[in-house]
C-alpha atoms as a PDB file:
ATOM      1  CA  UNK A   1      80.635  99.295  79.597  1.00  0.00           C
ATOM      2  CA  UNK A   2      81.731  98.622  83.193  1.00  0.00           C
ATOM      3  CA  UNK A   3      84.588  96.411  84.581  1.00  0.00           C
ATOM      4  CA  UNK A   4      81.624  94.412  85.595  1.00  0.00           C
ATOM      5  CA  UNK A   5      80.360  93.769  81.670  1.00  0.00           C
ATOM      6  CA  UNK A   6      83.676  91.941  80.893  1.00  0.00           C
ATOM      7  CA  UNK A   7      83.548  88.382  81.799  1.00  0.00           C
ATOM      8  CA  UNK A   8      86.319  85.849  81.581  1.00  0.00           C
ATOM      9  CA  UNK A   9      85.425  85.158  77.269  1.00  0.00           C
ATOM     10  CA  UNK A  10      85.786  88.894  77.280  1.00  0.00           C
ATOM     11  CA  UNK A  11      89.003  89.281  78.841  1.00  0.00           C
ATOM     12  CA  UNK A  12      90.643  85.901  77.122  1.00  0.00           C
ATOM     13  CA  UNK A  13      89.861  87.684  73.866  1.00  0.00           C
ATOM     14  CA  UNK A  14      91.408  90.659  75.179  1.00  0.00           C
ATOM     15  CA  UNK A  15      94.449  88.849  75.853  1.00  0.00           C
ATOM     16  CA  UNK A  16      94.785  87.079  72.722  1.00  0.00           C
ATOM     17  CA  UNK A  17      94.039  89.894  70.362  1.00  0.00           C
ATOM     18  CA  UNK A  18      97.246  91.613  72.456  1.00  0.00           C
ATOM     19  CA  UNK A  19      99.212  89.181  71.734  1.00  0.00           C
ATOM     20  CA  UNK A  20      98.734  89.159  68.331  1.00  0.00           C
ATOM     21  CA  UNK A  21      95.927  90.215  66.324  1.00  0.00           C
ATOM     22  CA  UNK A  22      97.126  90.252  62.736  1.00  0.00           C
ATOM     23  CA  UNK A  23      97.668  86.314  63.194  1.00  0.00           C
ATOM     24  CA  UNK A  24      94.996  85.288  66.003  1.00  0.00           C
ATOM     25  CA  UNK A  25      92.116  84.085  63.957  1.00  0.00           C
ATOM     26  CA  UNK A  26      88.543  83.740  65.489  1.00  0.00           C
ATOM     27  CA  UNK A  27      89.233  79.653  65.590  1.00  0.00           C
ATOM     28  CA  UNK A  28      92.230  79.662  67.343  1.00  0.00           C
ATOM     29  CA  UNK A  29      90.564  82.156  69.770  1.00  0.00           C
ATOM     30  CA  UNK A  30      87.409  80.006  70.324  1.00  0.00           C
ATOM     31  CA  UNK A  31      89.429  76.946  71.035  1.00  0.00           C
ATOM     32  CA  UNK A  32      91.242  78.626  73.774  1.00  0.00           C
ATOM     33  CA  UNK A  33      88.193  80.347  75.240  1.00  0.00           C
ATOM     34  CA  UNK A  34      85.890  76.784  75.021  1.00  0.00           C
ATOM     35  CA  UNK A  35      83.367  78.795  72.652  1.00  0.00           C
ATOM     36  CA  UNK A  36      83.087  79.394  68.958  1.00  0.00           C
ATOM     37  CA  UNK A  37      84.035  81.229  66.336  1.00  0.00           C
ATOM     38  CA  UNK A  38      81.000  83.084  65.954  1.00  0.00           C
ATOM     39  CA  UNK A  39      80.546  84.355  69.777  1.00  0.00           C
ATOM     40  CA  UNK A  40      84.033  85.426  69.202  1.00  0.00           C
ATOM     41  CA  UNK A  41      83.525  87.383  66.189  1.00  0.00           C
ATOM     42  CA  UNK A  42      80.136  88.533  68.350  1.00  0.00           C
ATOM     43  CA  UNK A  43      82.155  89.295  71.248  1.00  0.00           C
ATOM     44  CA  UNK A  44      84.845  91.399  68.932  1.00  0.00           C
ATOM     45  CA  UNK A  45      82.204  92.940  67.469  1.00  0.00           C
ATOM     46  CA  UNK A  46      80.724  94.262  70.641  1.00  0.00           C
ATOM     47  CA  UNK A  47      83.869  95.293  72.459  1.00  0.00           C
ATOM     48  CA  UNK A  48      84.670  97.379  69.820  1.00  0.00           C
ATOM     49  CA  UNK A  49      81.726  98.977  69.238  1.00  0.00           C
ATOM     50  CA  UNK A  50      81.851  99.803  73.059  1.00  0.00           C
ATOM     51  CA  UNK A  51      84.879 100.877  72.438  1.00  0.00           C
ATOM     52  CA  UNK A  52      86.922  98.513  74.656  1.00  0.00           C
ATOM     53  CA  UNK A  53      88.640  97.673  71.575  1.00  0.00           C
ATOM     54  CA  UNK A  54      89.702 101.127  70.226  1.00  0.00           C
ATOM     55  CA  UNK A  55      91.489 100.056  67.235  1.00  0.00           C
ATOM     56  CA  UNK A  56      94.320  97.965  65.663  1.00  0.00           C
ATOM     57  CA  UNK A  57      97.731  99.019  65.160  1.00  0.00           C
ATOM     58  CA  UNK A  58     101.385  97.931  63.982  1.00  0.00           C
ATOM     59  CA  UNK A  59     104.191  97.838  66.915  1.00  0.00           C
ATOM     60  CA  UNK A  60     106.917 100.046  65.011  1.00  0.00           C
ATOM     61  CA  UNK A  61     110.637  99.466  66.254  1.00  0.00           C
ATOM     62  CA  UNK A  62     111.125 103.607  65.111  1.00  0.00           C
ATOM     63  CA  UNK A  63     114.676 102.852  65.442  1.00  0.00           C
ATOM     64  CA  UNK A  64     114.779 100.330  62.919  1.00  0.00           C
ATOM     65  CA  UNK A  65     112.472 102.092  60.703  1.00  0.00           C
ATOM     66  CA  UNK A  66     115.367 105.087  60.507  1.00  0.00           C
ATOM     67  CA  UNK A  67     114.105 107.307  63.761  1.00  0.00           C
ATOM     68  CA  UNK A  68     116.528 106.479  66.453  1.00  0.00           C
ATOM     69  CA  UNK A  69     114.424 109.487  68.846  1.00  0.00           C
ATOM     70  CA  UNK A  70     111.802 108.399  70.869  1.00  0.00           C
ATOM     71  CA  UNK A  71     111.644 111.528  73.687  1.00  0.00           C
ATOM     72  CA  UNK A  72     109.290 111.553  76.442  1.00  0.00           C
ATOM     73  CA  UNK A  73     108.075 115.560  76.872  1.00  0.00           C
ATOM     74  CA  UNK A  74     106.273 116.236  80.166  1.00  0.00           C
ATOM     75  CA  UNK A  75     104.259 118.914  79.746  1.00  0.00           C
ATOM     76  CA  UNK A  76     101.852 120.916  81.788  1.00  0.00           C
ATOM     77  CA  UNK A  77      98.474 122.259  81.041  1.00  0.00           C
ATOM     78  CA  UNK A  78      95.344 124.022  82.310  1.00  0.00           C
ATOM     79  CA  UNK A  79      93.527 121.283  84.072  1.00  0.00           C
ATOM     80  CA  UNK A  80      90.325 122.422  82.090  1.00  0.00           C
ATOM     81  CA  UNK A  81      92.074 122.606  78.363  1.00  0.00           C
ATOM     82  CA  UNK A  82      94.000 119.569  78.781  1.00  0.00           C
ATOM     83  CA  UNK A  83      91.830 116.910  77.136  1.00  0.00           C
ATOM     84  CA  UNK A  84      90.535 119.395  74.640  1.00  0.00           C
ATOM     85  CA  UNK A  85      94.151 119.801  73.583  1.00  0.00           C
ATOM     86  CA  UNK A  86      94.936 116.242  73.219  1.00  0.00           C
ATOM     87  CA  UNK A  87      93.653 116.253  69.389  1.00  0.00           C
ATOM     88  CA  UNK A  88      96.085 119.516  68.501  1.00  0.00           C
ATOM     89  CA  UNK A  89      98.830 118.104  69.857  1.00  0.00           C
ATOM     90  CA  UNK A  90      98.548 114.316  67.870  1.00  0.00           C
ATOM     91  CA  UNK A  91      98.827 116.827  64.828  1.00  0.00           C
ATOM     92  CA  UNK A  92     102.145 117.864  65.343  1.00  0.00           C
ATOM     93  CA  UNK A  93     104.433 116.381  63.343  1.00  0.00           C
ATOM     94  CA  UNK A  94     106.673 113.631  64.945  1.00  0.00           C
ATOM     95  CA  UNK A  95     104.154 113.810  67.561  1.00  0.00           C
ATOM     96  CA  UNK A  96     102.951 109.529  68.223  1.00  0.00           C
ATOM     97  CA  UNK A  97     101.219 109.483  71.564  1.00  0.00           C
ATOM     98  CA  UNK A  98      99.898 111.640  74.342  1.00  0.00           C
ATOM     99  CA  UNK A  99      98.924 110.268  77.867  1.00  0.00           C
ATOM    100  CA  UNK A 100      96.954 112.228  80.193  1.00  0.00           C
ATOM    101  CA  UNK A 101      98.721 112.014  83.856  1.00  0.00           C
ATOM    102  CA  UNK A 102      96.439 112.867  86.706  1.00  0.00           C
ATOM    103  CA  UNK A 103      98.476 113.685  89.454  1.00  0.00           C
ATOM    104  CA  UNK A 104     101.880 115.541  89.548  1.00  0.00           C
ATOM    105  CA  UNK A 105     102.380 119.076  87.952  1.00  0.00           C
ATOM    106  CA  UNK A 106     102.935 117.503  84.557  1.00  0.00           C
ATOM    107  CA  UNK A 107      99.697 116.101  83.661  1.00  0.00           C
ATOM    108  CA  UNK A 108     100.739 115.276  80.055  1.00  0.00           C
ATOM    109  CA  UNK A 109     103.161 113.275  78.483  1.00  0.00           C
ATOM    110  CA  UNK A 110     103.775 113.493  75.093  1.00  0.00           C
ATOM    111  CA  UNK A 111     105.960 110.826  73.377  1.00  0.00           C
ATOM    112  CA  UNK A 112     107.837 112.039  69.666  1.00  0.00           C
ATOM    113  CA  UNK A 113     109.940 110.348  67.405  1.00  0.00           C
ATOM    114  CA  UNK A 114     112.587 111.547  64.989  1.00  0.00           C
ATOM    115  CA  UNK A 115     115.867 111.213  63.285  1.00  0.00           C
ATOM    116  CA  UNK A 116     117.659 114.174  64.935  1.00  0.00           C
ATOM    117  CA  UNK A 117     117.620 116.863  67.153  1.00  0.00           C
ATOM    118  CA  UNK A 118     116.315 118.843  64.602  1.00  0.00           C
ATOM    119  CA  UNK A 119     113.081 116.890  64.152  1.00  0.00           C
ATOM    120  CA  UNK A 120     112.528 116.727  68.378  1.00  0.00           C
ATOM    121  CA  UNK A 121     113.328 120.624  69.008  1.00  0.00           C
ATOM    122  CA  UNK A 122     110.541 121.773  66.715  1.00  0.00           C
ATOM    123  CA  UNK A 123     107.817 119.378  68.659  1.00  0.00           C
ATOM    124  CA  UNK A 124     109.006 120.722  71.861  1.00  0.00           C
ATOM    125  CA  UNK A 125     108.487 125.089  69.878  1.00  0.00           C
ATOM    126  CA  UNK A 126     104.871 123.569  69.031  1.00  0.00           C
ATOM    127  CA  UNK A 127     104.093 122.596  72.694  1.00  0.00           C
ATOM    128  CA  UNK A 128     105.026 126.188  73.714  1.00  0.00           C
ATOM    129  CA  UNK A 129     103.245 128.536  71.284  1.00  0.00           C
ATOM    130  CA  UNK A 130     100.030 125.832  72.525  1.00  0.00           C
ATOM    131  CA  UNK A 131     100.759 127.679  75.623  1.00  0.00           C
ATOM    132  CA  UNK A 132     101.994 124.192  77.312  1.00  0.00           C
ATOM    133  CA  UNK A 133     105.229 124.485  79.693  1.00  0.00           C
ATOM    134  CA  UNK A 134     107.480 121.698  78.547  1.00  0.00           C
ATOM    135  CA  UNK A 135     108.660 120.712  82.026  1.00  0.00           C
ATOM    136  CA  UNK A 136     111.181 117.718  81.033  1.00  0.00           C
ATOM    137  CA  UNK A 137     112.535 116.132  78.345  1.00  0.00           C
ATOM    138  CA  UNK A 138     113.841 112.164  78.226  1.00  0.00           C
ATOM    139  CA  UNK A 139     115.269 110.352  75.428  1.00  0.00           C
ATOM    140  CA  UNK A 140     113.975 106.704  75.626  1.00  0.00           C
ATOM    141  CA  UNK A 141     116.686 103.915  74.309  1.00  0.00           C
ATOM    142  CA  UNK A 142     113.684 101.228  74.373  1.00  0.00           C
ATOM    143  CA  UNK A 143     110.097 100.667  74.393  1.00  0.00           C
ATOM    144  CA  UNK A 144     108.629  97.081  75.199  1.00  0.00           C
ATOM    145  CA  UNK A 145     104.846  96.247  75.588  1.00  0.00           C
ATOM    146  CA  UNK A 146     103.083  93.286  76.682  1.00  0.00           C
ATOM    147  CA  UNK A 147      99.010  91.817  77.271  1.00  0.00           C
ATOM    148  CA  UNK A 148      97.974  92.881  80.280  1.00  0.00           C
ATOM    149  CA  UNK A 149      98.589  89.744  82.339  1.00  0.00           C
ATOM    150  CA  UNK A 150      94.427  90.052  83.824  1.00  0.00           C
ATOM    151  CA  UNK A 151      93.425  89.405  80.743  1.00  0.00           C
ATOM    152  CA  UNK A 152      95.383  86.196  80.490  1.00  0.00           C
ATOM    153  CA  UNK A 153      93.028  83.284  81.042  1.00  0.00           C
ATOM    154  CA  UNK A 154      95.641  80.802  82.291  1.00  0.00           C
ATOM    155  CA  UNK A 155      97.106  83.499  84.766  1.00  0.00           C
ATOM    156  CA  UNK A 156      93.629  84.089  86.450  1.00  0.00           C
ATOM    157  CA  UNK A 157      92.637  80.727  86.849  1.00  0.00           C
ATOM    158  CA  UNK A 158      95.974  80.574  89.156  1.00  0.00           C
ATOM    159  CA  UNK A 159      95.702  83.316  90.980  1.00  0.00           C
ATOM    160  CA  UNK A 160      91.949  82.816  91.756  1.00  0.00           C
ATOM    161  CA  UNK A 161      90.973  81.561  95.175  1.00  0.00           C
ATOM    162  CA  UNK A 162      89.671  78.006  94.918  1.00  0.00           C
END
């Protein structure tokens, strides 16, 4: 699917299902996009089987949930290994994202939670016997996410030309 496949419906569904999927029923979604509940289920339906959609997931506050940790670990691999390796390193324990990075020396980031030291420093030993260099490490205090604000049907329809 190209940029070009995702019309406005598209993108206000986008935007709505960021904001809150658990709650956003197809209704309340049709009424703000001016269609109905069926093209939006339709719509859902397709995105995610393009995979535009990739999933559905909670928003954990891993502080609150007893792992005060959250350390950012750029890391450097082979350019041709790196998205092969992706997989391996979601396996690690403690391990809850990696981001490819395209330009810099580090070209991934890998982002791990824990209670302690001692549940980071064994992430970081995995990394290494992968054969990664672990070039830096940063503890994060706070993580805060938001729709992407293109998506948002009321903030396009400003910033269009008329």
């Amino acid at each position: 699917m190209s940029d070009q496949d995702i019309d406005d419906v598209d993108r206000a569904i986008l935007y709505a299902l960021q904001e809150d999927a658990r709650n956003m029923s197809s209704g309340e979604i049709a009424d703000r996009t001016g269609t109905s509940s069926s093209t939006v289920r339709k719509r859902i339906q397709r995105l995610e089987s393009e995979e535009v959609i990739k999933g559905y997931s909670a928003e954990v506050d891993y502080q609150r949930s007893g792992y005060p940790l959250r350390m950012l670990l750029f890391c450097t691999a082979s350019i041709p290994e790196r998205g092969d390796i992706v997989p391996d390193i979601l396996e690690i324990d403690g391990v809850v994202s990696v981001q490819e990075l395209v330009t810099g020396d580090q070209n991934l980031l890998v982002t791990a939670v824990g209670e302690s030291d001692n549940d980071i420093t064994p992430v970081a030993q995995e990394l290494l016997e992968m054969g990664l260099t672990v070039a830096d490490e940063v503890l994060v205090r706070s993580h805060e996410t938001t729709p992407f604000g293109k998506f948002d049907p009321e903030t396009s329809r400003e910033k269009s030309p008329k």
